[in-house]
PDB file of N, CA and C in Angstrom:
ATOM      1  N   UNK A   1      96.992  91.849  90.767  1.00  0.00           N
ATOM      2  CA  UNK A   1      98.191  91.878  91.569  1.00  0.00           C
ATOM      3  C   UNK A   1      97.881  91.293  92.938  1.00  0.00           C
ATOM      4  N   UNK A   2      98.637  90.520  93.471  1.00  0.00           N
ATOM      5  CA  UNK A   2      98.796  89.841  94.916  1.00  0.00           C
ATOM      6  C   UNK A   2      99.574  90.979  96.111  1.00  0.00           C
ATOM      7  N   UNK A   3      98.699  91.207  96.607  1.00  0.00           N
ATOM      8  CA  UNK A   3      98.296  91.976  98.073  1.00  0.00           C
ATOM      9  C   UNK A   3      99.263  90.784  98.786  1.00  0.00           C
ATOM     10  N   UNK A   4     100.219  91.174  99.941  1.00  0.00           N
ATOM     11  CA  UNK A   4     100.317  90.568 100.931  1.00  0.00           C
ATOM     12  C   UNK A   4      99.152  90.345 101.813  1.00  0.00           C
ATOM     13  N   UNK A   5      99.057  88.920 102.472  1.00  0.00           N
ATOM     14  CA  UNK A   5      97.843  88.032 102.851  1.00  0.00           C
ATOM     15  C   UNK A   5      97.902  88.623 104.417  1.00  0.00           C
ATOM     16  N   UNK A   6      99.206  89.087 105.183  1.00  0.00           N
ATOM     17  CA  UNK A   6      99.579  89.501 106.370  1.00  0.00           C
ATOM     18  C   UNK A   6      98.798  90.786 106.947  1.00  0.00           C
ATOM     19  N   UNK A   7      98.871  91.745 105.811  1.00  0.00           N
ATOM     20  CA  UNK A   7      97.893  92.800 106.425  1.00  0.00           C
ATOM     21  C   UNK A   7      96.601  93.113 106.269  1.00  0.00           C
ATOM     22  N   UNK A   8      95.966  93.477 107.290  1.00  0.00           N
ATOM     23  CA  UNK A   8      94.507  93.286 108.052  1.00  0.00           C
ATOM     24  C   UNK A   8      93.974  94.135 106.400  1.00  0.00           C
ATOM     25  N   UNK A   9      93.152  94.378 106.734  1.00  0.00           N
ATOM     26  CA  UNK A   9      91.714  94.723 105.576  1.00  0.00           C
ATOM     27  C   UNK A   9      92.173  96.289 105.543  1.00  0.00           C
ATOM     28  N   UNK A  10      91.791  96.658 106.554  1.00  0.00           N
ATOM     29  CA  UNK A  10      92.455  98.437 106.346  1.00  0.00           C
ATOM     30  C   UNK A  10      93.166  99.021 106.068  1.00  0.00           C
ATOM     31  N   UNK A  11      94.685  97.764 106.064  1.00  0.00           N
ATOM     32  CA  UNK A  11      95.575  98.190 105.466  1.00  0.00           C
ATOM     33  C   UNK A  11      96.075  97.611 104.498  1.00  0.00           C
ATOM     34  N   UNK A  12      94.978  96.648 103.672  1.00  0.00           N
ATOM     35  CA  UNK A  12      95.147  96.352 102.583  1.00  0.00           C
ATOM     36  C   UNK A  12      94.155  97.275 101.424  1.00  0.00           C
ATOM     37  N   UNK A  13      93.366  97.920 102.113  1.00  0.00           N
ATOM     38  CA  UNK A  13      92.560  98.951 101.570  1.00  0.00           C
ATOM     39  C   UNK A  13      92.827 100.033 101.140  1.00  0.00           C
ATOM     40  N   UNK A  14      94.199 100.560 102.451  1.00  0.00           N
ATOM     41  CA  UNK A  14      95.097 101.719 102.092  1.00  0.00           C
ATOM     42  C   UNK A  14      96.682 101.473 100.541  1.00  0.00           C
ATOM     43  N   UNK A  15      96.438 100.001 100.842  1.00  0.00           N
ATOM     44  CA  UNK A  15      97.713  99.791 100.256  1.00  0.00           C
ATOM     45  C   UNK A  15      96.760  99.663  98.408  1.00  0.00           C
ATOM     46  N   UNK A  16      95.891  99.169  98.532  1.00  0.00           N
ATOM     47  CA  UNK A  16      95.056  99.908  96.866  1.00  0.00           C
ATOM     48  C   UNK A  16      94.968 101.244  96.521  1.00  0.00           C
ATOM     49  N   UNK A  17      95.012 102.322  97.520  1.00  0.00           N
ATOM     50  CA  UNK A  17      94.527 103.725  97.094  1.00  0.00           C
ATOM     51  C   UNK A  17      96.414 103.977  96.749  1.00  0.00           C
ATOM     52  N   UNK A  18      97.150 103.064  97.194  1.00  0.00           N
ATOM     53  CA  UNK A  18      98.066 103.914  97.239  1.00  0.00           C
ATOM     54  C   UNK A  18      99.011 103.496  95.593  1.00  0.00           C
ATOM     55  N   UNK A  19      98.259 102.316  95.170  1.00  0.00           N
ATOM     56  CA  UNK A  19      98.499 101.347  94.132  1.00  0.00           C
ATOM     57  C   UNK A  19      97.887 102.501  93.058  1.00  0.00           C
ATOM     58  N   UNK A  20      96.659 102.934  93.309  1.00  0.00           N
ATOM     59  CA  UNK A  20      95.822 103.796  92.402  1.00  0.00           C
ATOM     60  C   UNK A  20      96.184 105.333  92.054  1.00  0.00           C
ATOM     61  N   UNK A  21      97.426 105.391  93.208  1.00  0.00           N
ATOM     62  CA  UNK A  21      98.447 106.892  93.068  1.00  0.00           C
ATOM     63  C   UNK A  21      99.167 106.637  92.360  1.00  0.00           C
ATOM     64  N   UNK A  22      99.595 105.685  91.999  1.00  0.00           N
ATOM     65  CA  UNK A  22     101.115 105.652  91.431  1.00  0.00           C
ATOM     66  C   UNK A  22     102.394 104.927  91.892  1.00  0.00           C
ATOM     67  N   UNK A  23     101.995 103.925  93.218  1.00  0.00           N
ATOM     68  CA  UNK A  23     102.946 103.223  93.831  1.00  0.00           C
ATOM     69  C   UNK A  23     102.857 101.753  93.361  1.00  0.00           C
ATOM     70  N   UNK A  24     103.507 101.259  93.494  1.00  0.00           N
ATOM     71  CA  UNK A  24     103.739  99.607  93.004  1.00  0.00           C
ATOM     72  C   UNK A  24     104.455  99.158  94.494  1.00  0.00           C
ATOM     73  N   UNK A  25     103.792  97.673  94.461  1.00  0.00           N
ATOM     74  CA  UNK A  25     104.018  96.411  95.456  1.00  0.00           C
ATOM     75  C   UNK A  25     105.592  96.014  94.862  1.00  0.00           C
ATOM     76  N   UNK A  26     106.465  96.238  95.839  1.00  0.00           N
ATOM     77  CA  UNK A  26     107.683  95.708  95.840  1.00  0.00           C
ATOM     78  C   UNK A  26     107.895  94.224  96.296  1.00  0.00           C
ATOM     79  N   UNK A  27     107.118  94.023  97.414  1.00  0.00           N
ATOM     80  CA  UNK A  27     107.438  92.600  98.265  1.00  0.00           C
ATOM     81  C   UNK A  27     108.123  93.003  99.635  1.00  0.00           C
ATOM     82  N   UNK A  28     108.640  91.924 100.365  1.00  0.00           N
ATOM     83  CA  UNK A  28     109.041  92.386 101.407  1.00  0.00           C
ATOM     84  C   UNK A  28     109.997  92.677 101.777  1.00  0.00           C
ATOM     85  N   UNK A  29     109.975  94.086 102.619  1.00  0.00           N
ATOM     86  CA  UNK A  29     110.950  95.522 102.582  1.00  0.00           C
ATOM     87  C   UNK A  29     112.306  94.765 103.172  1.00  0.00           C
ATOM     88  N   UNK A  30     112.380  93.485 103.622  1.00  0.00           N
ATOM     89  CA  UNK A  30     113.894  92.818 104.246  1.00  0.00           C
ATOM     90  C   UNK A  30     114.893  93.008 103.181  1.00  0.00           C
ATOM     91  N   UNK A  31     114.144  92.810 101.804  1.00  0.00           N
ATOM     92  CA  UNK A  31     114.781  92.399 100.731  1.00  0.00           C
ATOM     93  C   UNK A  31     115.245  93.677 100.353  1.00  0.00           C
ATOM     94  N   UNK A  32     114.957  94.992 100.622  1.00  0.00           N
ATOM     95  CA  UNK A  32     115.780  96.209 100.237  1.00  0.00           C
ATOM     96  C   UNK A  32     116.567  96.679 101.240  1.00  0.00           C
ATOM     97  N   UNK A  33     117.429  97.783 100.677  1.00  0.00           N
ATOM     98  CA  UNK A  33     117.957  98.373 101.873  1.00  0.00           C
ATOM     99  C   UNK A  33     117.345  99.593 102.806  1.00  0.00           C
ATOM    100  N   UNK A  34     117.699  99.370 103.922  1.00  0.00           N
ATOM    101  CA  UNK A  34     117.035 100.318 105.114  1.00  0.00           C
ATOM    102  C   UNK A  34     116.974 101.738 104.981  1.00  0.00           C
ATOM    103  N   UNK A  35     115.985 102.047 105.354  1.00  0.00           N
ATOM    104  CA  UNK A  35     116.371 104.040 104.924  1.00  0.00           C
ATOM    105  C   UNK A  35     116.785 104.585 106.255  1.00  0.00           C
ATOM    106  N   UNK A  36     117.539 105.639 106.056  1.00  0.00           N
ATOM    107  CA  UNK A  36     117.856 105.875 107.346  1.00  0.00           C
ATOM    108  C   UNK A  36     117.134 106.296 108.012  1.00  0.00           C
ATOM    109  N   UNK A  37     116.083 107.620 107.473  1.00  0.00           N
ATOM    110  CA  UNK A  37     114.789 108.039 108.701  1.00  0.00           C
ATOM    111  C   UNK A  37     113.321 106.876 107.898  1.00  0.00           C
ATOM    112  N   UNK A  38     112.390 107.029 108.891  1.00  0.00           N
ATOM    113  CA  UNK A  38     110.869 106.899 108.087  1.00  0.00           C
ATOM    114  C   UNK A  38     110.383 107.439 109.268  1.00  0.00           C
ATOM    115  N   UNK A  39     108.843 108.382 108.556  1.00  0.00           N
ATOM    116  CA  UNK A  39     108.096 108.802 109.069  1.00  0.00           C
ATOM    117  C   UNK A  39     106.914 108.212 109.428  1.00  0.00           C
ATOM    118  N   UNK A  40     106.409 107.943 110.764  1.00  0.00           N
ATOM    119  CA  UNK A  40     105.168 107.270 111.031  1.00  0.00           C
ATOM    120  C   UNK A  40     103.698 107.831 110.811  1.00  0.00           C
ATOM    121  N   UNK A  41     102.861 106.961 110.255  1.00  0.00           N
ATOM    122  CA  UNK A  41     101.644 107.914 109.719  1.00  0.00           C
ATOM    123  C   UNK A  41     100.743 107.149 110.264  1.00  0.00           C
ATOM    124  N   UNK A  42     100.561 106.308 109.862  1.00  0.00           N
ATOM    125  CA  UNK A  42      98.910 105.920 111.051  1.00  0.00           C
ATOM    126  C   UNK A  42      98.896 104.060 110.534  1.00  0.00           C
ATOM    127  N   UNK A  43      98.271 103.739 111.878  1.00  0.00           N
ATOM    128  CA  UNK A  43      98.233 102.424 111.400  1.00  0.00           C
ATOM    129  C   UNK A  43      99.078 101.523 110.705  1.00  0.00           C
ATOM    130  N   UNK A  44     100.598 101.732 110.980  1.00  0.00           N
ATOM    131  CA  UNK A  44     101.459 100.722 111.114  1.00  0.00           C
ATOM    132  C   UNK A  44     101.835 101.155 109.421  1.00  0.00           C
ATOM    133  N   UNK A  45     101.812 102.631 109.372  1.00  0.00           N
ATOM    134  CA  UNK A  45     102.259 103.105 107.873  1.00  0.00           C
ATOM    135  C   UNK A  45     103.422 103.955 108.434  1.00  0.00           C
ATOM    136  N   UNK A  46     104.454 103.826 107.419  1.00  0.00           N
ATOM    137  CA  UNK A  46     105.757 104.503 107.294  1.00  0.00           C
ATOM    138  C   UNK A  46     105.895 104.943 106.472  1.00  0.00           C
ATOM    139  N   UNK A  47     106.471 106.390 106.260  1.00  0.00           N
ATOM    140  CA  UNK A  47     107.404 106.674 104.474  1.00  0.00           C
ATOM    141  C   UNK A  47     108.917 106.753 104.783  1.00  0.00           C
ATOM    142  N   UNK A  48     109.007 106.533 103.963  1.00  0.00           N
ATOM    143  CA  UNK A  48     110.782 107.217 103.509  1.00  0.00           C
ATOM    144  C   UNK A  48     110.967 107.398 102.430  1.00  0.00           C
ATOM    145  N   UNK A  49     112.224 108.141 102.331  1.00  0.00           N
ATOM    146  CA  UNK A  49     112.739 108.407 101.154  1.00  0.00           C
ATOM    147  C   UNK A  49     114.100 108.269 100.708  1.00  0.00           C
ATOM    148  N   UNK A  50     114.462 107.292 100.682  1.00  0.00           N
ATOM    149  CA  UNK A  50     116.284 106.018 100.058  1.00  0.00           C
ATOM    150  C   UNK A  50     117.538 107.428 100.158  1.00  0.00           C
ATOM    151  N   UNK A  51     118.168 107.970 100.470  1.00  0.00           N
ATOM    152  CA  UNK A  51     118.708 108.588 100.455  1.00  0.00           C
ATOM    153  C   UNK A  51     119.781 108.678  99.169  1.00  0.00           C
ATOM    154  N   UNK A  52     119.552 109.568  98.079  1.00  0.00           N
ATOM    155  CA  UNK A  52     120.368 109.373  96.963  1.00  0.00           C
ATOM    156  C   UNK A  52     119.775 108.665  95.874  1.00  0.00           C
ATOM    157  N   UNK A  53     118.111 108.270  96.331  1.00  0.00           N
ATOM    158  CA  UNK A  53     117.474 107.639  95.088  1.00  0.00           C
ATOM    159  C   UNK A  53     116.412 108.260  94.937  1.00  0.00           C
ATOM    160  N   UNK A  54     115.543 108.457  94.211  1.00  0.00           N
ATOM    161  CA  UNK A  54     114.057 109.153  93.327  1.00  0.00           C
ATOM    162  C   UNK A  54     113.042 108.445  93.294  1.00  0.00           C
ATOM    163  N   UNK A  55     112.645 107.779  94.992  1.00  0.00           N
ATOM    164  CA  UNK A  55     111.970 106.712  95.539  1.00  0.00           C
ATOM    165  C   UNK A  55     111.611 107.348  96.793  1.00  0.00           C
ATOM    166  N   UNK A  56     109.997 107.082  96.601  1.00  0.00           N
ATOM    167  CA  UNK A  56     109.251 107.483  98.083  1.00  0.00           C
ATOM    168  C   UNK A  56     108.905 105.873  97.964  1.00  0.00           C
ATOM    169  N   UNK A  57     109.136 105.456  99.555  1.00  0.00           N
ATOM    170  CA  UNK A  57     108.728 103.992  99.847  1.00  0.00           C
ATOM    171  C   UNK A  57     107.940 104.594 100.871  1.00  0.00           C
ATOM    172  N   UNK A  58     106.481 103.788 101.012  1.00  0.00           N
ATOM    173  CA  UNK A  58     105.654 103.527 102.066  1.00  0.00           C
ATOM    174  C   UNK A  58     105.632 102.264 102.285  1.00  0.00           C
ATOM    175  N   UNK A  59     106.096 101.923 103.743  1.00  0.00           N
ATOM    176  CA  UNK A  59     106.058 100.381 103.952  1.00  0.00           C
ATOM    177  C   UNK A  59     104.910 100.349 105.634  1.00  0.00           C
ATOM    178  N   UNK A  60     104.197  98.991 105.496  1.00  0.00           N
ATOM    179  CA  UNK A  60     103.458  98.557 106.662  1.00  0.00           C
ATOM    180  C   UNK A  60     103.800  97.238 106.806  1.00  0.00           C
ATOM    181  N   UNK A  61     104.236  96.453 107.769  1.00  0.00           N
ATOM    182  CA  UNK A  61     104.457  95.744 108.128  1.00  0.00           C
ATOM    183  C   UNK A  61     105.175  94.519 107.180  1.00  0.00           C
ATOM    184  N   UNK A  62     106.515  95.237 106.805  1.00  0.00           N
ATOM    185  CA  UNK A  62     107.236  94.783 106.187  1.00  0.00           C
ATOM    186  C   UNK A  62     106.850  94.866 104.612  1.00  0.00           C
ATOM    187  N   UNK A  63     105.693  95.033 104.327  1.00  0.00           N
ATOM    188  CA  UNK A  63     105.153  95.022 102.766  1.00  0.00           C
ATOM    189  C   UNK A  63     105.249  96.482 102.515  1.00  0.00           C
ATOM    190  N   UNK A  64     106.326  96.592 101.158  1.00  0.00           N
ATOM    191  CA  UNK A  64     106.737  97.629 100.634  1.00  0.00           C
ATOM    192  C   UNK A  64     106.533  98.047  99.280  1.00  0.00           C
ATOM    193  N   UNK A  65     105.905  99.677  99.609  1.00  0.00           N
ATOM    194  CA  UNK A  65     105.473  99.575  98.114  1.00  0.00           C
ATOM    195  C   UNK A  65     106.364 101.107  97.662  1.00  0.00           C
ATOM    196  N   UNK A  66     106.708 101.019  96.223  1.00  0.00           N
ATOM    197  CA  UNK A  66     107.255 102.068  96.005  1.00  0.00           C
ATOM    198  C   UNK A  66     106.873 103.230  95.344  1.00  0.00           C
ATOM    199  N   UNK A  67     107.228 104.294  94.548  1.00  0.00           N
ATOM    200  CA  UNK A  67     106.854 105.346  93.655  1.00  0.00           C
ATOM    201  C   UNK A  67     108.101 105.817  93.250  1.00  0.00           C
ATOM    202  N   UNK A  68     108.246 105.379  91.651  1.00  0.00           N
ATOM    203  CA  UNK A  68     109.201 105.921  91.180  1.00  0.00           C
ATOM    204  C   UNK A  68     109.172 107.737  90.598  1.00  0.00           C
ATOM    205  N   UNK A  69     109.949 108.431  91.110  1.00  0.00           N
ATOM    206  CA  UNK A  69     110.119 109.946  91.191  1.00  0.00           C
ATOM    207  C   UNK A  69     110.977 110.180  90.229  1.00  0.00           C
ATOM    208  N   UNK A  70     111.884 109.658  89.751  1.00  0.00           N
ATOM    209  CA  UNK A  70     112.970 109.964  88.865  1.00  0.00           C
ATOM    210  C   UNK A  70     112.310 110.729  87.451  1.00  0.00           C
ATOM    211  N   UNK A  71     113.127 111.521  87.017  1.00  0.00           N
ATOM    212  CA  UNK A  71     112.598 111.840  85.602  1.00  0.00           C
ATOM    213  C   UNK A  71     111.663 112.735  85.579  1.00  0.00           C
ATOM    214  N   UNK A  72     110.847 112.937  86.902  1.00  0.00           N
ATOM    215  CA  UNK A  72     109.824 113.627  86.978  1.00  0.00           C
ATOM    216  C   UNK A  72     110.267 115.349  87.801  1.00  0.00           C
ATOM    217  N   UNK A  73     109.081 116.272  87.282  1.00  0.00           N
ATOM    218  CA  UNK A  73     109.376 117.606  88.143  1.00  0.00           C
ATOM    219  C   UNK A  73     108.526 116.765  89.327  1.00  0.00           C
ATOM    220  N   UNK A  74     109.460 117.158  90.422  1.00  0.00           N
ATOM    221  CA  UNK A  74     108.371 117.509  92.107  1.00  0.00           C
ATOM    222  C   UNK A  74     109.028 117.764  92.584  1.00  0.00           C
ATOM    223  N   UNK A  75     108.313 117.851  94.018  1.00  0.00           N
ATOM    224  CA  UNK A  75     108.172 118.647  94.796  1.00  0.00           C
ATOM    225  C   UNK A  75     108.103 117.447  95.927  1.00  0.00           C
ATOM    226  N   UNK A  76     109.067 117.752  96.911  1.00  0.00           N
ATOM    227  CA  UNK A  76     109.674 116.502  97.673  1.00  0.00           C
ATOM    228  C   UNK A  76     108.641 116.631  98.854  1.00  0.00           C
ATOM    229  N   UNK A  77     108.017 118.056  99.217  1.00  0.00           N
ATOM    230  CA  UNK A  77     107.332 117.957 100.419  1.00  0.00           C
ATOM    231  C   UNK A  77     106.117 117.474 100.190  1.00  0.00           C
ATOM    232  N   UNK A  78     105.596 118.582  98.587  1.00  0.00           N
ATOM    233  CA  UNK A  78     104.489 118.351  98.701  1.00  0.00           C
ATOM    234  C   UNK A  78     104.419 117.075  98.021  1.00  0.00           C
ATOM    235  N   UNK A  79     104.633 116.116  97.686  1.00  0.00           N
ATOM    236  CA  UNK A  79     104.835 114.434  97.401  1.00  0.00           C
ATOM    237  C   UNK A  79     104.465 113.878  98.529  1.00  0.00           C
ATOM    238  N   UNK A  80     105.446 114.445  99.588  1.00  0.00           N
ATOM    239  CA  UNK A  80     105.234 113.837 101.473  1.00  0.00           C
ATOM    240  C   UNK A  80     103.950 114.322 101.783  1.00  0.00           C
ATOM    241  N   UNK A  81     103.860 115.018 102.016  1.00  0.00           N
ATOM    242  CA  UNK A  81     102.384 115.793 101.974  1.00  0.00           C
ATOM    243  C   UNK A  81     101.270 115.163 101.432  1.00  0.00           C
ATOM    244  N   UNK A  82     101.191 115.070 100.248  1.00  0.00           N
ATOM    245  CA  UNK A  82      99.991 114.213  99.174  1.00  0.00           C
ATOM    246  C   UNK A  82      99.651 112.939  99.934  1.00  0.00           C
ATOM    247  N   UNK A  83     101.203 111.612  99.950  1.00  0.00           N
ATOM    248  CA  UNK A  83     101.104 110.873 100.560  1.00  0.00           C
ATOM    249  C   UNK A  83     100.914 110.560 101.692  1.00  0.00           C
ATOM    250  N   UNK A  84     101.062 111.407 102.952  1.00  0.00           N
ATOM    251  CA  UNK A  84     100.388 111.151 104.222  1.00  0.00           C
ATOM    252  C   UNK A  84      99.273 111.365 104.096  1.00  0.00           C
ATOM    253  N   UNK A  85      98.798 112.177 103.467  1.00  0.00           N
ATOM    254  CA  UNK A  85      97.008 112.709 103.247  1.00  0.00           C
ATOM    255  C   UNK A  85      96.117 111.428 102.605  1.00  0.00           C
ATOM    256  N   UNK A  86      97.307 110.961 101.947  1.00  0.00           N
ATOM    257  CA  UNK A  86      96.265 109.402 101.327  1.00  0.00           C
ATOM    258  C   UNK A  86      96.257 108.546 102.102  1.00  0.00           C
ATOM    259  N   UNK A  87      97.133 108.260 103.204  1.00  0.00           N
ATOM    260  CA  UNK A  87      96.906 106.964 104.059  1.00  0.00           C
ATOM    261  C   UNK A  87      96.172 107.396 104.804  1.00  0.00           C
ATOM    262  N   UNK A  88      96.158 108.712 105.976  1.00  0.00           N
ATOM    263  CA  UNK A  88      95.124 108.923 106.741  1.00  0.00           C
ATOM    264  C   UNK A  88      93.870 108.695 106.462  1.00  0.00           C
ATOM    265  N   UNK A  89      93.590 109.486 104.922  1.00  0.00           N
ATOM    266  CA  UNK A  89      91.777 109.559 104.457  1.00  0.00           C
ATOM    267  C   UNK A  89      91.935 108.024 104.284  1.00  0.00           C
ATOM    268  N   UNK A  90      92.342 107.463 103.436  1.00  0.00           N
ATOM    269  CA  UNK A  90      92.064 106.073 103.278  1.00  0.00           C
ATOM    270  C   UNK A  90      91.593 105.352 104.463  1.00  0.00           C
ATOM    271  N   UNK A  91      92.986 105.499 105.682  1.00  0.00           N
ATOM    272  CA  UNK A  91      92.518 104.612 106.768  1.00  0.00           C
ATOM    273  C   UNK A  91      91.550 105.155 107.293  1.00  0.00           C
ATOM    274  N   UNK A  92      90.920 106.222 107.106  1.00  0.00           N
ATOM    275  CA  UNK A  92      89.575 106.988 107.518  1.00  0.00           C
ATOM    276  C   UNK A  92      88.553 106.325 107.111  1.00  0.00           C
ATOM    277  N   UNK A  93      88.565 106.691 105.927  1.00  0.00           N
ATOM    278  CA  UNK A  93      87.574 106.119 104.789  1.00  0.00           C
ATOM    279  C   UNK A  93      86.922 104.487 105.319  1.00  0.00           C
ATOM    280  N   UNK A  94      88.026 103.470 105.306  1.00  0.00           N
ATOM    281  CA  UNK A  94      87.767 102.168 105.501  1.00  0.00           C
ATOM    282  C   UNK A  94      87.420 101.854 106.872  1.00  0.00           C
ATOM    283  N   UNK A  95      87.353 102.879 107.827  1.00  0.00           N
ATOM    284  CA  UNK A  95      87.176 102.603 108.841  1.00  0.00           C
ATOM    285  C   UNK A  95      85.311 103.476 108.633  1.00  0.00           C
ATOM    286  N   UNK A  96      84.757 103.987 108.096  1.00  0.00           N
ATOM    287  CA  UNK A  96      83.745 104.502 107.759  1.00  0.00           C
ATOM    288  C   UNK A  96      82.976 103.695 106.700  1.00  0.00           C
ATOM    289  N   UNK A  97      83.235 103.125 105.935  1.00  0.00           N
ATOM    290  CA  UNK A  97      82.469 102.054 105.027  1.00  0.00           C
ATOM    291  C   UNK A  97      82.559 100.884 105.199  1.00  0.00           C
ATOM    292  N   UNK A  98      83.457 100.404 106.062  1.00  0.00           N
ATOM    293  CA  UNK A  98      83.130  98.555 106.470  1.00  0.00           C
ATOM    294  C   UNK A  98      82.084  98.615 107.327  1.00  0.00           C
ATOM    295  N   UNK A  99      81.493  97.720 107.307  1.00  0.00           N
ATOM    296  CA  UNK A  99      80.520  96.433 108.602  1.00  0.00           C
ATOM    297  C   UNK A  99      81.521  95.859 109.199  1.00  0.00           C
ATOM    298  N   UNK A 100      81.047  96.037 110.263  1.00  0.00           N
ATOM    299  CA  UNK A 100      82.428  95.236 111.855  1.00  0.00           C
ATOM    300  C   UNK A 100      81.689  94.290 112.142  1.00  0.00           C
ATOM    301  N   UNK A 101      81.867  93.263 111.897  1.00  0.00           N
ATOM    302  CA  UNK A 101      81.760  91.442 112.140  1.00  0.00           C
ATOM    303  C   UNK A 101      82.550  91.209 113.782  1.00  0.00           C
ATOM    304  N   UNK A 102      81.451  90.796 114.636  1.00  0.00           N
ATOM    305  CA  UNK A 102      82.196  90.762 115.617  1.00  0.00           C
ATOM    306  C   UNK A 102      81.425  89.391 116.257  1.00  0.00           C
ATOM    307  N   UNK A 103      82.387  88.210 116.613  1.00  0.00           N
ATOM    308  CA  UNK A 103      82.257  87.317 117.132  1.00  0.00           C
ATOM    309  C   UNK A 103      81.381  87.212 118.441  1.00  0.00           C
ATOM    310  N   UNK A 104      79.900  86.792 118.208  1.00  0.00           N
ATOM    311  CA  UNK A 104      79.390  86.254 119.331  1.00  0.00           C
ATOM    312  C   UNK A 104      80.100  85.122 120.577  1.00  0.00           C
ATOM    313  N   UNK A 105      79.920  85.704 121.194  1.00  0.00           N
ATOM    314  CA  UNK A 105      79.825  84.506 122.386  1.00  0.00           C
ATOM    315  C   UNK A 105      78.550  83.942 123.115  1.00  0.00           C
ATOM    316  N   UNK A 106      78.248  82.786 123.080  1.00  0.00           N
ATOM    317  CA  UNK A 106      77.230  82.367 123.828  1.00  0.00           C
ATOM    318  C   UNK A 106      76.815  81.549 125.435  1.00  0.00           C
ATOM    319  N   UNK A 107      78.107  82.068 125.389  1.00  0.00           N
ATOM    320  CA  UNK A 107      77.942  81.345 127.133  1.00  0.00           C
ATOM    321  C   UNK A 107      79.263  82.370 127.716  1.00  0.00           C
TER     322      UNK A 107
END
């Protein structure tokens, strides 16, 4: 599957763990309609939840990924819950196992 090329490494790192939960790459979030709230979580991560649909969207910088809920028993918080806990550790995580490449200067 094709990752948007736009977001940085960390948050293309978060956007696999979140692929590996159960969410799928929509494309970009212009192309759906707006939710009325989203919650900010770290590093340019949002959730919402479509009002009237059985869809948790986490979107970062316009790249939107979804989780279809329908059909299923849950539990709306602890869903919210689960999912903020995965972007934080994630963006934790990747910020703990990369090498930081940082451009010399020589003069």
């Amino acid at each position: 599957m094709d990752l948007p090329c736009w977001l940085t490494k960390k948050q293309l790192y978060v956007a696999q763990q979140l692929i590996n939960q159960g969410f799928h790459y929509c494309g970009n979030a212009d192309g759906y309609c707006e939710p009325n709230f989203s919650i900010p979580i770290i590093d340019g991560w949002e959730l919402s939840f479509p009002p009237g649909e059985c869809f948790l969207d986490a979107s970062c910088n316009k790249a939107l990924f979804t989780k279809n809920l329908e059909g299923k028993e849950f539990n709306f918080q602890a869903e919210l819950k689960a999912t903020r806990r995965l972007i934080r550790t994630a963006s934790k995580e990747c910020d703990c196992t990369g090498i930081n490449h940082y451009q010399l200067a020589l003069f």
